[in-house]
N, C-alpha and C. Protein backbone atom coordinates (compact mmCIF):
# COMPACT_ATOMS: atom_id res chain seq x y z
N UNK A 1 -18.56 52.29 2.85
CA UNK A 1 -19.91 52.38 2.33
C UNK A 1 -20.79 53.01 3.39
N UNK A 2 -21.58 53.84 3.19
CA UNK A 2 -22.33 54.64 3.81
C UNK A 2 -23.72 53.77 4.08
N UNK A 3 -24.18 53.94 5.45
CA UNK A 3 -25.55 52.97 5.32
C UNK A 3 -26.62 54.26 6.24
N UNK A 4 -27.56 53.87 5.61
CA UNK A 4 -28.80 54.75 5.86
C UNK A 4 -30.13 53.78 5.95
N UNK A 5 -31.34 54.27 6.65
CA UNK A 5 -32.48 53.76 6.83
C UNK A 5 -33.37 54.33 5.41
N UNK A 6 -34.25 53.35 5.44
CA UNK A 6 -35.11 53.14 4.34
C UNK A 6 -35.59 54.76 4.55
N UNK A 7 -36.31 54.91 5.54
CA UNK A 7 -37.02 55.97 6.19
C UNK A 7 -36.24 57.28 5.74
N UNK A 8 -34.77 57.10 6.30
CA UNK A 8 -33.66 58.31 5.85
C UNK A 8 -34.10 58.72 4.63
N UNK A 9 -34.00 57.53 3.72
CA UNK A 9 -33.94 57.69 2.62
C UNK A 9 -34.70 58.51 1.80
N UNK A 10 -36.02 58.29 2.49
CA UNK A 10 -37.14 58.89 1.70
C UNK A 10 -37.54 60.26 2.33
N UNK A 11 -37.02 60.77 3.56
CA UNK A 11 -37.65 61.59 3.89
C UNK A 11 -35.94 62.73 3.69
N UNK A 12 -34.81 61.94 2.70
CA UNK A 12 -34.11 63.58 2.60
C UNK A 12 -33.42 62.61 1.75
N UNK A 13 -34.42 62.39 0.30
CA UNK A 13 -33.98 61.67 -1.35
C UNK A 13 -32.81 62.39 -1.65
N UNK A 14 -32.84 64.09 -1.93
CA UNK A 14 -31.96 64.45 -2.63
C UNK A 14 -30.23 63.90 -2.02
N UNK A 15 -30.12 64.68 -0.56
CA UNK A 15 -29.17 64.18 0.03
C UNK A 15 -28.85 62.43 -0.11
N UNK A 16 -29.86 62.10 0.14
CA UNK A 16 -29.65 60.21 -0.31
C UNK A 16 -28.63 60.15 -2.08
N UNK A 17 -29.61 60.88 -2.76
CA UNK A 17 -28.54 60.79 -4.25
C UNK A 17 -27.31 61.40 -4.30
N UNK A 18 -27.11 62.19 -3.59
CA UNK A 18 -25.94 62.96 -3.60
C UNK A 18 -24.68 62.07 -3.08
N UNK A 19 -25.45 61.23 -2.02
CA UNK A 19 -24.47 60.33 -0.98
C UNK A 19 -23.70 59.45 -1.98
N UNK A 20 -24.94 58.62 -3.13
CA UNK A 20 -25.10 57.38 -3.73
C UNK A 20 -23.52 58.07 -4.96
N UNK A 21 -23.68 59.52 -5.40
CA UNK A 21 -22.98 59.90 -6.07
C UNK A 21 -21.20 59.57 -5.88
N UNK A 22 -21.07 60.10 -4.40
CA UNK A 22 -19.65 59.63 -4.35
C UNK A 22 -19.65 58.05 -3.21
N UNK A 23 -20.13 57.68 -3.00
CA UNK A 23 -20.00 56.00 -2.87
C UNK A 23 -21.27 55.24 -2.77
N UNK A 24 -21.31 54.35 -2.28
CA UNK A 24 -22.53 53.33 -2.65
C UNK A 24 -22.91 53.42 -1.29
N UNK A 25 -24.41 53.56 -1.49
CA UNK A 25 -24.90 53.65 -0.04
C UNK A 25 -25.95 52.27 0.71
N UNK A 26 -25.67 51.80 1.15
CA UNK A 26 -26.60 50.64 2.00
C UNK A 26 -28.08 50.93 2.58
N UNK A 27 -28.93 50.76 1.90
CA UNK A 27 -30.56 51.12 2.98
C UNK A 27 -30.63 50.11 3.49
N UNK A 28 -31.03 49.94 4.62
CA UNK A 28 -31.90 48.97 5.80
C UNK A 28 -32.98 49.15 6.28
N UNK A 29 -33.66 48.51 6.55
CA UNK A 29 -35.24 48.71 7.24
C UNK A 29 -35.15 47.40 8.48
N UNK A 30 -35.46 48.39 9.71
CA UNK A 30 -35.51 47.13 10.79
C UNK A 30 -33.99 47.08 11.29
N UNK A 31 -33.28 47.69 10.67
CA UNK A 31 -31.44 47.17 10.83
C UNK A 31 -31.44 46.35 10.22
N UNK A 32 -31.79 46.22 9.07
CA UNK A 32 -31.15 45.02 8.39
C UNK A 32 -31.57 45.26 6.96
N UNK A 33 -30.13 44.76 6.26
CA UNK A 33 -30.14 45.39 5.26
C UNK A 33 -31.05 44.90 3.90
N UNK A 34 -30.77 45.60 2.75
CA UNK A 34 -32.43 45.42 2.30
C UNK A 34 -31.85 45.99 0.84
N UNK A 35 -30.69 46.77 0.60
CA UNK A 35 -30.44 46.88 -0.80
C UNK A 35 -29.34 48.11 -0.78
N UNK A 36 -28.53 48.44 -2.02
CA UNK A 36 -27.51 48.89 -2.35
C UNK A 36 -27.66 49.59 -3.14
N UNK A 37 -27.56 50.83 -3.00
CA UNK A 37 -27.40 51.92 -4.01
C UNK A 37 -26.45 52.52 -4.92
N UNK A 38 -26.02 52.61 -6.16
CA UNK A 38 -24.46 52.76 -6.84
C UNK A 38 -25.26 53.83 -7.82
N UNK A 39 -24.10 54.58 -8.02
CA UNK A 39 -24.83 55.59 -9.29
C UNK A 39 -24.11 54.71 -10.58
N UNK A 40 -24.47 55.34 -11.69
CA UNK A 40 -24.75 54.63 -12.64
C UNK A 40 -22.81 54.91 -13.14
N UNK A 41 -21.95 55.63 -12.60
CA UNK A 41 -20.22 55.42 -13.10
C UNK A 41 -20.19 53.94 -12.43
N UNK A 42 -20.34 53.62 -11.01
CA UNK A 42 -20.11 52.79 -10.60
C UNK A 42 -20.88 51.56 -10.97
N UNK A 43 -22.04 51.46 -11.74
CA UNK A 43 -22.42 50.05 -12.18
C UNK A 43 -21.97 50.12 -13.31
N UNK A 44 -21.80 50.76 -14.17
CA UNK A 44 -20.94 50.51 -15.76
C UNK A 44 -19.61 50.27 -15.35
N UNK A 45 -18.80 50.38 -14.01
CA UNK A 45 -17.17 49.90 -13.59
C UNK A 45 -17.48 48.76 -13.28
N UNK A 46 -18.54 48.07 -12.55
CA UNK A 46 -19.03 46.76 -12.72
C UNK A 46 -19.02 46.06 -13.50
N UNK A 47 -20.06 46.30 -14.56
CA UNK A 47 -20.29 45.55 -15.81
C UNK A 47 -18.99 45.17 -16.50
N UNK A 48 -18.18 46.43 -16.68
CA UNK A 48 -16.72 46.22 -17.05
C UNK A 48 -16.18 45.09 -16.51
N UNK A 49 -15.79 45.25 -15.24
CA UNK A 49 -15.10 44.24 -14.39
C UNK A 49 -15.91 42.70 -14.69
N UNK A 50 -17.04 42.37 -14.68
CA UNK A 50 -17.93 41.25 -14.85
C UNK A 50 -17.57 40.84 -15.92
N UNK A 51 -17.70 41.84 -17.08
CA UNK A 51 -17.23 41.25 -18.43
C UNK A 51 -15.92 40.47 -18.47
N UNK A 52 -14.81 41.43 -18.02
CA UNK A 52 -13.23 40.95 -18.06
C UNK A 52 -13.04 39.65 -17.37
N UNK A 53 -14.05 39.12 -16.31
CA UNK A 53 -13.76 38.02 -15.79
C UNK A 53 -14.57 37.10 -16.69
N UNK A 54 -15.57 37.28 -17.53
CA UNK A 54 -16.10 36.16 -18.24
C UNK A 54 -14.97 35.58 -19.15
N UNK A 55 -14.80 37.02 -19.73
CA UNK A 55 -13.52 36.89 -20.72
C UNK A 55 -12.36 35.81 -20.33
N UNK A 56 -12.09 36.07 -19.13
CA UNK A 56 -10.55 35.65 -18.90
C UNK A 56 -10.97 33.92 -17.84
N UNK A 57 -12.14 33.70 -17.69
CA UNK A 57 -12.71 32.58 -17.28
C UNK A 57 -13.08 31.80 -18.31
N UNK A 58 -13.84 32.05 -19.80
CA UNK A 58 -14.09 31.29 -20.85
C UNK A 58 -12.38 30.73 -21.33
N UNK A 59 -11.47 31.92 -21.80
CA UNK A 59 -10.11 31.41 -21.99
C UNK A 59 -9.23 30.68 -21.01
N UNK A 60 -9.43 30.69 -19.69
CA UNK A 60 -9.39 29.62 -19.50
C UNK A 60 -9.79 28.34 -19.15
N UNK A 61 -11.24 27.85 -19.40
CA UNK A 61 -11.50 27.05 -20.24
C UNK A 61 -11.27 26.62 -21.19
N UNK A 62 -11.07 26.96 -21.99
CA UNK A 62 -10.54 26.92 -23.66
C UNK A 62 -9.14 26.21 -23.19
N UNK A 63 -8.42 26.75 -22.66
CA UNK A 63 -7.02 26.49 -22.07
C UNK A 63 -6.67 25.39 -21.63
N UNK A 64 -7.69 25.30 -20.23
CA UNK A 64 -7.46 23.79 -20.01
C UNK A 64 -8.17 22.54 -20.50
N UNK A 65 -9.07 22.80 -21.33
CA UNK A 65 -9.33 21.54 -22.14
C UNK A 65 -8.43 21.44 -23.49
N UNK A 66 -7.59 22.37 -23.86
CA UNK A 66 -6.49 22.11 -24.84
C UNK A 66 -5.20 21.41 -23.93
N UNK A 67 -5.25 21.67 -23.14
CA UNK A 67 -3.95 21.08 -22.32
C UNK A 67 -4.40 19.69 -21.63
N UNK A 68 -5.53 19.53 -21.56
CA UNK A 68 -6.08 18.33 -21.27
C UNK A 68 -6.12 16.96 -22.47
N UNK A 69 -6.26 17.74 -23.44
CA UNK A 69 -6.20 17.12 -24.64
C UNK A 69 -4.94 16.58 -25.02
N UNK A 70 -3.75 17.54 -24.47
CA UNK A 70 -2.47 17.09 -25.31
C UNK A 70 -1.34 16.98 -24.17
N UNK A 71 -2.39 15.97 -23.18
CA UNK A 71 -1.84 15.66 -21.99
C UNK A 71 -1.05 16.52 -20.94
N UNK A 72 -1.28 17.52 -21.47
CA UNK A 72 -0.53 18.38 -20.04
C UNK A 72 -1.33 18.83 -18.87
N UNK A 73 -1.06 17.98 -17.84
CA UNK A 73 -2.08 17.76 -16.55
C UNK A 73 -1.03 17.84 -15.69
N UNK A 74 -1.48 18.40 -14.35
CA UNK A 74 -1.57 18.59 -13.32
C UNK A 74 -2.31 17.84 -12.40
N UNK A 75 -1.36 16.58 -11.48
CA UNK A 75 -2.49 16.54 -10.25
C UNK A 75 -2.96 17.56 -9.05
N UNK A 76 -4.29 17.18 -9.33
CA UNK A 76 -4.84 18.31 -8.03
C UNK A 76 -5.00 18.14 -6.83
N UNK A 77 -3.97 18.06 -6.22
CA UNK A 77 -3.48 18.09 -4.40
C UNK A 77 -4.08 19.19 -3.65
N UNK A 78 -3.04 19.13 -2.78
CA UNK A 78 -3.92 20.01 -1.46
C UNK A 78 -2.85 21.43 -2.45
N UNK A 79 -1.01 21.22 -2.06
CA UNK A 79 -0.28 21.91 -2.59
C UNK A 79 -0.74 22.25 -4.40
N UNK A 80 -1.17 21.94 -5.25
CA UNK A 80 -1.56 22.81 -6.78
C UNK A 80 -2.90 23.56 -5.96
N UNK A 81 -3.73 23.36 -5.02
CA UNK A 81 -4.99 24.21 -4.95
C UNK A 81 -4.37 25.13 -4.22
N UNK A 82 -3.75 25.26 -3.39
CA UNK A 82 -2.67 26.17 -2.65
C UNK A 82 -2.10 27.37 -3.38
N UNK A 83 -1.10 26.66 -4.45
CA UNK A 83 -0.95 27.74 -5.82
C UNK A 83 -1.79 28.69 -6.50
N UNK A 84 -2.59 27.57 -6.64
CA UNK A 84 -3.93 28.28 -7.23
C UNK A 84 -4.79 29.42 -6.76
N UNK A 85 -4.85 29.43 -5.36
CA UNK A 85 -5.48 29.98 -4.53
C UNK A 85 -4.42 31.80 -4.57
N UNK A 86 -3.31 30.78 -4.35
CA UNK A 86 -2.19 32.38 -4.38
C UNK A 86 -2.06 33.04 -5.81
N UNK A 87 -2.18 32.48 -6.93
CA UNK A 87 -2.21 33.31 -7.82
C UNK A 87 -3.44 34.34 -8.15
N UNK A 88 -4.45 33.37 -7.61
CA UNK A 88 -5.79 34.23 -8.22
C UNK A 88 -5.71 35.40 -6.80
N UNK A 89 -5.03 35.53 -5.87
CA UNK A 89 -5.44 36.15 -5.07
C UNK A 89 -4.80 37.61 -5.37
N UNK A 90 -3.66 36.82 -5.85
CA UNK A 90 -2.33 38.10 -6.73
C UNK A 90 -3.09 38.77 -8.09
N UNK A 91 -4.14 38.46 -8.46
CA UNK A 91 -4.15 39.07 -9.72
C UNK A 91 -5.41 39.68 -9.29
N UNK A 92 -6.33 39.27 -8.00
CA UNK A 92 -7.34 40.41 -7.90
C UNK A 92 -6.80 41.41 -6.76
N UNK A 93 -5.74 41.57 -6.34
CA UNK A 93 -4.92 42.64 -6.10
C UNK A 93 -4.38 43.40 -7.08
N UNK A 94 -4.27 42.75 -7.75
CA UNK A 94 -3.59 43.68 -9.51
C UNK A 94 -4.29 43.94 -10.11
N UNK A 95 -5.80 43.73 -10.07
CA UNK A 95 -6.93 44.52 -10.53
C UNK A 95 -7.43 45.75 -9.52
């Protein structure tokens, strides 16, 4: 990610949009940062991605209160949060 001053920003905009075009650019004021710039492919690949996790977070909900219901439980140890931890880590690598 590319980072630039507020100041940069405004005193050479076009180049600033051009930057924002092929990656997301960071402004700061003071050194410190202050906001994030994405062109608009990259916030609709967002929204996408945001959606797919509501999606796949409501179902499972749905999931485990059906399995809760018809007794299929899991105690939650140190080892099932362990699992847990490694699968979700495997599937936002596979995203």
């Amino acid at each position: 990610m590319k980072t630039i001053s507020a100041k940069e920003a405004k005193n050479a905009f076009g180049s600033f949009l051009d930057s924002a075009q092929r990656e997301p650019v960071m402004i700061t004021e003071k050194d410190r940062p202050i906001g994030i710039f994405f062109s608009m492919h990259d916030v609709e690949a967002l929204i996408q991605v945001s959606e797919a996790f509501k999606k796949d977070i409501h179902a499972g909900i749905l999931s485990g209160i059906a399995d809760a219901e018809a007794g299929r439980v899991t105690e939650c140890n140190q080892d099932h949060i362990n699992e847990l931890k490694t699968k979700l880590r495997a599937r936002l690598v596979a995203n």
